[in-house]
Protein backbone atom coordinates (compact mmCIF):
# COMPACT_ATOMS: atom_id res chain seq x y z
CA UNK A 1 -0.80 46.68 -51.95
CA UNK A 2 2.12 44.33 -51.76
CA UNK A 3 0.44 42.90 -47.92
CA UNK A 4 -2.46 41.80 -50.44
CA UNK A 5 -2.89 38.32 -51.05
CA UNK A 6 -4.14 38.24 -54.84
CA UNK A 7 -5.65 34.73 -55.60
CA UNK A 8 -6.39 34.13 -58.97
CA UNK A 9 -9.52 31.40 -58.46
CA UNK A 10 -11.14 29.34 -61.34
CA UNK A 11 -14.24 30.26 -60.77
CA UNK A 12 -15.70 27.65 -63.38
CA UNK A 13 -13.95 24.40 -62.33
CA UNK A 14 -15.66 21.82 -60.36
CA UNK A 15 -18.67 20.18 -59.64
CA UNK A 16 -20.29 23.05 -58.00
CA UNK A 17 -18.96 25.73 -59.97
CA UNK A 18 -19.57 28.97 -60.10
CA UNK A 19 -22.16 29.29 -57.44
CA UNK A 20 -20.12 27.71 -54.38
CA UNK A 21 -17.05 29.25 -55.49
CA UNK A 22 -18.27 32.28 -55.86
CA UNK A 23 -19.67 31.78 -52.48
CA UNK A 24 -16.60 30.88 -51.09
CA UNK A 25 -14.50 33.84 -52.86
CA UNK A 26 -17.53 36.46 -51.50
CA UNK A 27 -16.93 34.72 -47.76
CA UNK A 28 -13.05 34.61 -47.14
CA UNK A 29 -13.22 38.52 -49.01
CA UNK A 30 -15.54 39.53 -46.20
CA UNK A 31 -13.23 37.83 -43.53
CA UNK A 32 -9.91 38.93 -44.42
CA UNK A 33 -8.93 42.23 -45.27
CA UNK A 34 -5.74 41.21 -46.61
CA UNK A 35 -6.54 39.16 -49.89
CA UNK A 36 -8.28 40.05 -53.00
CA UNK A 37 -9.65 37.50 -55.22
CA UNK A 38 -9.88 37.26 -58.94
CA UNK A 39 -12.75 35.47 -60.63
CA UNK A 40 -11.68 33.93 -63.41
CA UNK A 41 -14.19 32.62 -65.99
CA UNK A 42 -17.13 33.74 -68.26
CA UNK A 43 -17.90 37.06 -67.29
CA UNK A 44 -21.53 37.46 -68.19
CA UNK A 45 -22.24 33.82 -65.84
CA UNK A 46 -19.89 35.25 -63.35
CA UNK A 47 -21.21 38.60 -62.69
CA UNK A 48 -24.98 37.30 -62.44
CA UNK A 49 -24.13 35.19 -59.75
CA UNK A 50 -22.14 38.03 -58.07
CA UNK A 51 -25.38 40.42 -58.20
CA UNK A 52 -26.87 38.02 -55.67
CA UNK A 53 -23.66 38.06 -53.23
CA UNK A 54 -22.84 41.26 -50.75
CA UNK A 55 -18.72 41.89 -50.65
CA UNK A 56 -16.67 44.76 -51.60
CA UNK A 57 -16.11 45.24 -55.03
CA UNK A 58 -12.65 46.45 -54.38
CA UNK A 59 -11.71 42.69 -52.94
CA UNK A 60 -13.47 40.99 -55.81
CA UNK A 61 -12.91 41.56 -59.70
CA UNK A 62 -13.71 39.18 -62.99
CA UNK A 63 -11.20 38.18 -65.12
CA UNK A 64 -13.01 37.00 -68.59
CA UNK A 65 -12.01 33.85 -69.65
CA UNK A 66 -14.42 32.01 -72.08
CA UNK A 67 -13.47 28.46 -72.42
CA UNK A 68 -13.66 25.65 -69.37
CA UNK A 69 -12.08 22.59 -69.58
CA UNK A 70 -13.74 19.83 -68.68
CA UNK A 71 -13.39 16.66 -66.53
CA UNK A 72 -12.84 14.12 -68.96
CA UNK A 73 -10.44 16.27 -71.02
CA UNK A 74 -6.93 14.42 -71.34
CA UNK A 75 -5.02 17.35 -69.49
CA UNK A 76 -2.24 18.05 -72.19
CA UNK A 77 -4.11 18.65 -75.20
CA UNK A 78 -6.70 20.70 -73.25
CA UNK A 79 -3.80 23.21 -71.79
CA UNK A 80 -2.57 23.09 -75.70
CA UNK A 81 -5.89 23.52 -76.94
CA UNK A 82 -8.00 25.76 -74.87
CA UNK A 83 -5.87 29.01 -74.05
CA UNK A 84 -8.70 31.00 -72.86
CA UNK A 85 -9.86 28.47 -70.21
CA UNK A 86 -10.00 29.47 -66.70
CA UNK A 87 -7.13 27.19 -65.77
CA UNK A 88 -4.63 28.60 -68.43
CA UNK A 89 -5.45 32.30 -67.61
CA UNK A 90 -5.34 31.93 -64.31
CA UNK A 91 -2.09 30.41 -64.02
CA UNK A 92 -0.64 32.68 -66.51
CA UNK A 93 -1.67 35.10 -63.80
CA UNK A 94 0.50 33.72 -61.40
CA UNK A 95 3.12 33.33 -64.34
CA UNK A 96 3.08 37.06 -65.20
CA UNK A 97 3.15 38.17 -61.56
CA UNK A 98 -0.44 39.95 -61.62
CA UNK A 99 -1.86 36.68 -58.99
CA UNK A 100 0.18 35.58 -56.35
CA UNK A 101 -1.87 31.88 -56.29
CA UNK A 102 -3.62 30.12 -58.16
CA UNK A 103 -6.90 28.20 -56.54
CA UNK A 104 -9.18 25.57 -58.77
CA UNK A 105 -11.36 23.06 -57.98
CA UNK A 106 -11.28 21.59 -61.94
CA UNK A 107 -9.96 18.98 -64.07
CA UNK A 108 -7.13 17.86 -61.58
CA UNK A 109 -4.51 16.64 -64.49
CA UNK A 110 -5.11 20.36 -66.34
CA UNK A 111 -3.76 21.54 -62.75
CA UNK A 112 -1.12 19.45 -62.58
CA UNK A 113 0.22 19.70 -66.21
CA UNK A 114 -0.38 23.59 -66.01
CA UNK A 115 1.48 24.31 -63.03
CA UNK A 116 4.65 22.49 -64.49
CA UNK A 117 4.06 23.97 -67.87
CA UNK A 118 2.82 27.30 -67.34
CA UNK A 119 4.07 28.45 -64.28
CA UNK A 120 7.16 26.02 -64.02
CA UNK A 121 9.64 24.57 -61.35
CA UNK A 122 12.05 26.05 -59.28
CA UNK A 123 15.49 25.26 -60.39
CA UNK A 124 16.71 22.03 -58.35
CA UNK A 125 13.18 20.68 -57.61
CA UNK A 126 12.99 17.33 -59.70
CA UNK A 127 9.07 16.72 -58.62
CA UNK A 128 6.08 18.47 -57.89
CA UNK A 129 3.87 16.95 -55.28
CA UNK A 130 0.26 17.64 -54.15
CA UNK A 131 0.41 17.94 -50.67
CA UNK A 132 -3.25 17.91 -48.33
CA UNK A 133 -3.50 18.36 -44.96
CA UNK A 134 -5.36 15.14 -43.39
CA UNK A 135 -6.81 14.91 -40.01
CA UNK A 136 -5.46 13.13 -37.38
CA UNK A 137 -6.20 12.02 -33.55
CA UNK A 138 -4.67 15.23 -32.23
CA UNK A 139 -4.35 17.63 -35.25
CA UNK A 140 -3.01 17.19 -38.99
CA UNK A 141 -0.72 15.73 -40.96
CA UNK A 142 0.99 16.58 -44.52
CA UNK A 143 0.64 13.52 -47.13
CA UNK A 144 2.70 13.82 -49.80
CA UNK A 145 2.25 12.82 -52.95
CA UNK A 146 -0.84 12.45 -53.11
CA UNK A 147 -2.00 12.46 -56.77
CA UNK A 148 1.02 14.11 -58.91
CA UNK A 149 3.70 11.58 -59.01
CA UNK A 150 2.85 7.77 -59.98
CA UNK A 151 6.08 6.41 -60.73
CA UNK A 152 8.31 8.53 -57.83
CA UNK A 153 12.01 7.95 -57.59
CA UNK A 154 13.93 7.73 -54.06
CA UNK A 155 15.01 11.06 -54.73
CA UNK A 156 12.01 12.64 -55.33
CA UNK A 157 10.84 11.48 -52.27
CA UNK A 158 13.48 12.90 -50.55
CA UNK A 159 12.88 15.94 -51.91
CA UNK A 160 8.92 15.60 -50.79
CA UNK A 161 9.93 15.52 -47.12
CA UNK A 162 12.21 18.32 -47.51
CA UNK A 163 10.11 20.55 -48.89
CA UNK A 164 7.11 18.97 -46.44
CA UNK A 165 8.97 19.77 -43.83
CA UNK A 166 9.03 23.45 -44.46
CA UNK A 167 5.05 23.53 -45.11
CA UNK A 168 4.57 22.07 -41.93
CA UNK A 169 6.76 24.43 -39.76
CA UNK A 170 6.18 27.61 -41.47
CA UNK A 171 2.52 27.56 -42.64
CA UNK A 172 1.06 24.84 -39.66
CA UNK A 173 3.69 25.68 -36.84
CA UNK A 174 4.93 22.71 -36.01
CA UNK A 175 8.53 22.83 -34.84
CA UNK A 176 10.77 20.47 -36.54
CA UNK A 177 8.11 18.09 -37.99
CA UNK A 178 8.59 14.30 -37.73
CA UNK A 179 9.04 12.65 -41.21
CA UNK A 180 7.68 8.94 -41.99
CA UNK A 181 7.70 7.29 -45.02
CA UNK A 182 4.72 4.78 -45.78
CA UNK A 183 5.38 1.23 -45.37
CA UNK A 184 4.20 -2.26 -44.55
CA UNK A 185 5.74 -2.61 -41.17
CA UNK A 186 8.07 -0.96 -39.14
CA UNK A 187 11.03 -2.45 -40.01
CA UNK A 188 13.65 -0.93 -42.04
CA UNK A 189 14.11 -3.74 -44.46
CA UNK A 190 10.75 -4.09 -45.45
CA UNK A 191 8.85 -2.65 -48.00
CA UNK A 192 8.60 -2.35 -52.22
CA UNK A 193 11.99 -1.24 -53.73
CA UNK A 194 11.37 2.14 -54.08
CA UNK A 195 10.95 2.34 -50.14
CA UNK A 196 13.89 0.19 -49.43
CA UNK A 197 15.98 3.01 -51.65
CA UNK A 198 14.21 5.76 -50.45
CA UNK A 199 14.78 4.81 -46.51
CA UNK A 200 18.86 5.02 -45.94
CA UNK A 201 18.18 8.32 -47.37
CA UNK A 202 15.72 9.64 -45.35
CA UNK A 203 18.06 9.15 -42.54
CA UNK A 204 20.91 11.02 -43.81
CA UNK A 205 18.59 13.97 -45.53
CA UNK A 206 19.81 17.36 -44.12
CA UNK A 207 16.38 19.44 -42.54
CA UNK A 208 14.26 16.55 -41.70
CA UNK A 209 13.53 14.51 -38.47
CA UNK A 210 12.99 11.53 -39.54
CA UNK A 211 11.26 8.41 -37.85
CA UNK A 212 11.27 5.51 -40.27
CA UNK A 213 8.49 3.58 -41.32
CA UNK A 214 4.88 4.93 -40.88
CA UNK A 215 2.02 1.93 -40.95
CA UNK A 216 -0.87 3.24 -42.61
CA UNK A 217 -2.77 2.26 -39.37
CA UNK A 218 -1.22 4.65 -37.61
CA UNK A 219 -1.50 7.31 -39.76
CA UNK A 220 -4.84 8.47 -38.31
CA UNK A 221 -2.84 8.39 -34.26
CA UNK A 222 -0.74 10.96 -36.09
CA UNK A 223 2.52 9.15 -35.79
CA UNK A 224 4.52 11.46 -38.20
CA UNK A 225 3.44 15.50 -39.53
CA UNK A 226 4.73 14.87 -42.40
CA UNK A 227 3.94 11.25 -44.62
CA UNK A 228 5.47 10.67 -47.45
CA UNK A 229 4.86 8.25 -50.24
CA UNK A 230 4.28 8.20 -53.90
CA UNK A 231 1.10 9.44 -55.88
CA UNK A 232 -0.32 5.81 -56.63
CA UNK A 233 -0.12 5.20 -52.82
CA UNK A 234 -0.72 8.32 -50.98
CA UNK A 235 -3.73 8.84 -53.41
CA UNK A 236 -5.22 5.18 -52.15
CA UNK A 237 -4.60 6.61 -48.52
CA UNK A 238 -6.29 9.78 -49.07
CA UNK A 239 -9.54 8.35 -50.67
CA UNK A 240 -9.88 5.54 -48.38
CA UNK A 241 -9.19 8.40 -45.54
CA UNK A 242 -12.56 10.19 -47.01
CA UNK A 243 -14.37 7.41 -47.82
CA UNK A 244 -14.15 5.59 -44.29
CA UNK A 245 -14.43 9.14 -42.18
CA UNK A 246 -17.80 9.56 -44.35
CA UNK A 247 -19.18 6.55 -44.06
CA UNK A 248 -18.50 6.25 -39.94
CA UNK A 249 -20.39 10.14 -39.71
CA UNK A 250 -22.97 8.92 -41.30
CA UNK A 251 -22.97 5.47 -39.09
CA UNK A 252 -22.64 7.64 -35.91
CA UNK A 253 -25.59 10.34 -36.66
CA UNK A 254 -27.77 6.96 -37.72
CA UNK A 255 -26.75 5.72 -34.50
CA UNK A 256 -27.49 8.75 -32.68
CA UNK A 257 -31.33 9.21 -34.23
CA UNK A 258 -32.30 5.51 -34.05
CA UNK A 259 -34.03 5.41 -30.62
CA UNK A 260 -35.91 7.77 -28.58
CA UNK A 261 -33.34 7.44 -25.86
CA UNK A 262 -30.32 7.63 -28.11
CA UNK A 263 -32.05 11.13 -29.66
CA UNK A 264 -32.30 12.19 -26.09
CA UNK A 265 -28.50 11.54 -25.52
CA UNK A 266 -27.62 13.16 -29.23
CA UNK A 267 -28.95 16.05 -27.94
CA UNK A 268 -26.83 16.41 -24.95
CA UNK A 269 -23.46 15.18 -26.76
CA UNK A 270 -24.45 17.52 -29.60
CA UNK A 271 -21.84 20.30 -28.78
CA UNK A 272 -19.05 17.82 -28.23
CA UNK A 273 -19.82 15.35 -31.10
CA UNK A 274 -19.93 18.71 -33.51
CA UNK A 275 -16.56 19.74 -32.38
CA UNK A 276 -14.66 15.98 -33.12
CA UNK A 277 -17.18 15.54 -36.45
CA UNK A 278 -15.75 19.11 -37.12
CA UNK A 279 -12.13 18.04 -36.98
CA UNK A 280 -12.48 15.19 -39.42
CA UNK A 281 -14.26 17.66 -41.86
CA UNK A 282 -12.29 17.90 -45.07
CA UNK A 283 -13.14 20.84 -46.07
CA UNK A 284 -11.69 22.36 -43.08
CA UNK A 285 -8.52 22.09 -43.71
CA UNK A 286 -8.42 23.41 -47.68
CA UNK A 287 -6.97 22.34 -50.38
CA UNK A 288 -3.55 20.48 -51.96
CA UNK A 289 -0.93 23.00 -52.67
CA UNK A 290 1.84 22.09 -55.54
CA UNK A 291 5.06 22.09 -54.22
CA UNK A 292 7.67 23.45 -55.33
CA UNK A 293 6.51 25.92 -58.15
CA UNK A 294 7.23 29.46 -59.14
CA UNK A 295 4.37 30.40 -57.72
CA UNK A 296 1.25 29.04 -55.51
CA UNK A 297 -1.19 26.75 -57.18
CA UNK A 298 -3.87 24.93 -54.99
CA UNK A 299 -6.16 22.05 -56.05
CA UNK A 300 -9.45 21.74 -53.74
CA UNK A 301 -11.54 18.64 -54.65
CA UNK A 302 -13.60 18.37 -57.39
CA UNK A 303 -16.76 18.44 -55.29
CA UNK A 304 -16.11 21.50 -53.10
CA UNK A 305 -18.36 24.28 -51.64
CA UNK A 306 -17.98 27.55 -50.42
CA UNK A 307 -16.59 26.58 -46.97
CA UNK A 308 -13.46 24.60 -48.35
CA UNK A 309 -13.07 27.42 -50.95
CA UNK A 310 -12.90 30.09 -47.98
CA UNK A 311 -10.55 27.79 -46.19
CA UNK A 312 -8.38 27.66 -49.50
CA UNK A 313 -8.32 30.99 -50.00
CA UNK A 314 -7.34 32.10 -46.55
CA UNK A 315 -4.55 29.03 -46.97
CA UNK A 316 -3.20 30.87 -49.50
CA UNK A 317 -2.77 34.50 -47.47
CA UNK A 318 -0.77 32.39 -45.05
CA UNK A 319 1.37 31.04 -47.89
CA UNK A 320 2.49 34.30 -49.40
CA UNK A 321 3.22 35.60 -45.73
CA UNK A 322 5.59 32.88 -44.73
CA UNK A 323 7.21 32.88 -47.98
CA UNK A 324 7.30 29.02 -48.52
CA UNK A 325 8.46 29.33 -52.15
CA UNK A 326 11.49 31.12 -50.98
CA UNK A 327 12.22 28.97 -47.88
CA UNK A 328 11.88 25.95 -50.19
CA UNK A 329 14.28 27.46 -53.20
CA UNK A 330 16.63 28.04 -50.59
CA UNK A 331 16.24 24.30 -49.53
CA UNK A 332 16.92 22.72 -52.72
CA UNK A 333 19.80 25.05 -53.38
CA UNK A 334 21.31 24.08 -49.79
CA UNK A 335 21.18 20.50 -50.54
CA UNK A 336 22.52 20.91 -53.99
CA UNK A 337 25.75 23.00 -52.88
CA UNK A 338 26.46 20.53 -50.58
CA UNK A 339 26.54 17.69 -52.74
CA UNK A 340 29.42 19.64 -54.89
């Protein structure tokens, strides 16, 4: 039992919830043999929607949990308040050892407060970031922060490519991952205080390769595997990242359907086109992971469907097998003996 991946998944958080995450959980179940996935949320909803799904129901269980918080709930008081949500029993899954992630599309905040809170740090981390995968001209890169951390310090940002760094290597497989820090040219003294602090460090981190100064033009040419910033930034990045790449697909299929010739030529780029669309699909590449917990938690966006819940799920097999929480606790204690 102890090769099984057990993902606690909040099965009532999000805009499509439960039907697409139930979908999702039902999917990656029937694809890997090595995970089992709890359901957490109102049983009686949860088990209608499973009578309609074929999976084995060995790989799938419900975990009752009768309140939801919403949206709109400020996140503190509703982790205070609502003890039998989804969120706060399936983190106090993870907590008590009986999940080894956590998964939730839901009130991102909730997350974020309950992983600190619930599940807590490990000892020497100061920050925990959210950390998405984004696509790029040749692959993916790591941004991070990208919601968790407004008001970031130059040390926590140094602690961001550290533990980015790791991610990247041991769960994408990219050998010693370059490091850039967002900026507003490539110089070394530009930039907003925190980056002008943040940059001498960078260079003399221990178990990073660092490049400097990352434009955020040439984030999409995949200059560095692993960007970091802070939340207020990265999150501006990653919006206008899904907002643009939207907006473009939609441009080129309009494109592609406005003339009989250009339907003729649709048709014989179709397999190609699919393949690069498919590459700049966000839900193919799953959701944010918080570094740098006691334990796995993974936010997927608020609008997600059964296809970026698979992706999550299976995210989180690969996780647990490389042991990132370890390699990162290691990390931070590495960095703090040598500053004795």
């Amino acid at each position: 039992m102890s090769d099984i991946t057990r993902i606690a998944l909040d099965a009532m958080g999000g805009d499509n919830a439960p039907t697409e995450m139930i979908k999702g959980a039902v999917w990656a179940v029937n694809e890997n043999a090595d995970m089992k996935v709890f359901l957490v949320g109102k049983e009686e909803i949860l088990r209608r929607e499973l009578q309609k799904q074929t999976y084995d129901p060995e790989r799938i269980e419900i975990v009752n949990a009768d309140e939801v918080i919403e949206t709109s709930e400020p996140p503190v008081n509703a982790i205070r308040r609502k003890k039998d949500s989804s969120i706060v029993v399936g983190m106090k899954m993870v907590r008590n050892k009986e999940a080894d992630a956590f998964v939730s599309a839901g009130n991102s905040g909730a997350v974020l407060v309950g992983g600190q809170v619930l599940i807590g740090k490990i000892k020497g981390v100061e920050r925990t970031p959210l950390a998405p995968l984004i696509p790029t001209k040749d692959g993916v890169s790591l941004l991070i922060d990208c919601g968790a951390n407004v008001d970031a310090r130059s040390s926590h940002l140094v602690q961001f490519a550290q533990m980015g760094s790791i991610y990247m290597e041991h769960v994408v497989g990219i050998k010693d991952p370059k490091v850039g820090i967002v900026n507003i040219g490539a110089e070394e003294e530009k930039g907003n205080a925190l980056v002008k602090e943040t940059f001498p460090l960078l260079k003399e981190a221990k178990g990073i390769r660092f490049i400097g100064s990352v434009e955020s033009r040439e984030i999409p040419r995949g200059q560095a595997d692993v960007i970091v910033c802070e939340a207020f930034v990265g999150n501006v990045i990653l919006k206008l990242y899904e907002g643009v790449g939207s907006v473009l697909i939609q441009k080129i299929k309009e494109g592609l359907l406005s003339t009989f010739i250009s339907k003729v030529g649709a048709a014989l780029a179709k397999p190609a086109l699919k393949s690069t669309l498919k590459s700049f699909d966000a839900s193919e590449h799953g959701g944010a992971p918080m570094l740098g917990l006691q334990g796995l938690v993974v936010k997927t966006h608020g609008n997600a469907k059964a296809k970026e819940v698979r992706n999550t799920l299976k995210q989180c097999v690969l996780f647990k097998k490389q042991k990132i929480d370890e390699k990162i606790r290691e990390c931070i204690q590495n960095r703090e003996e040598a500053a004795e």
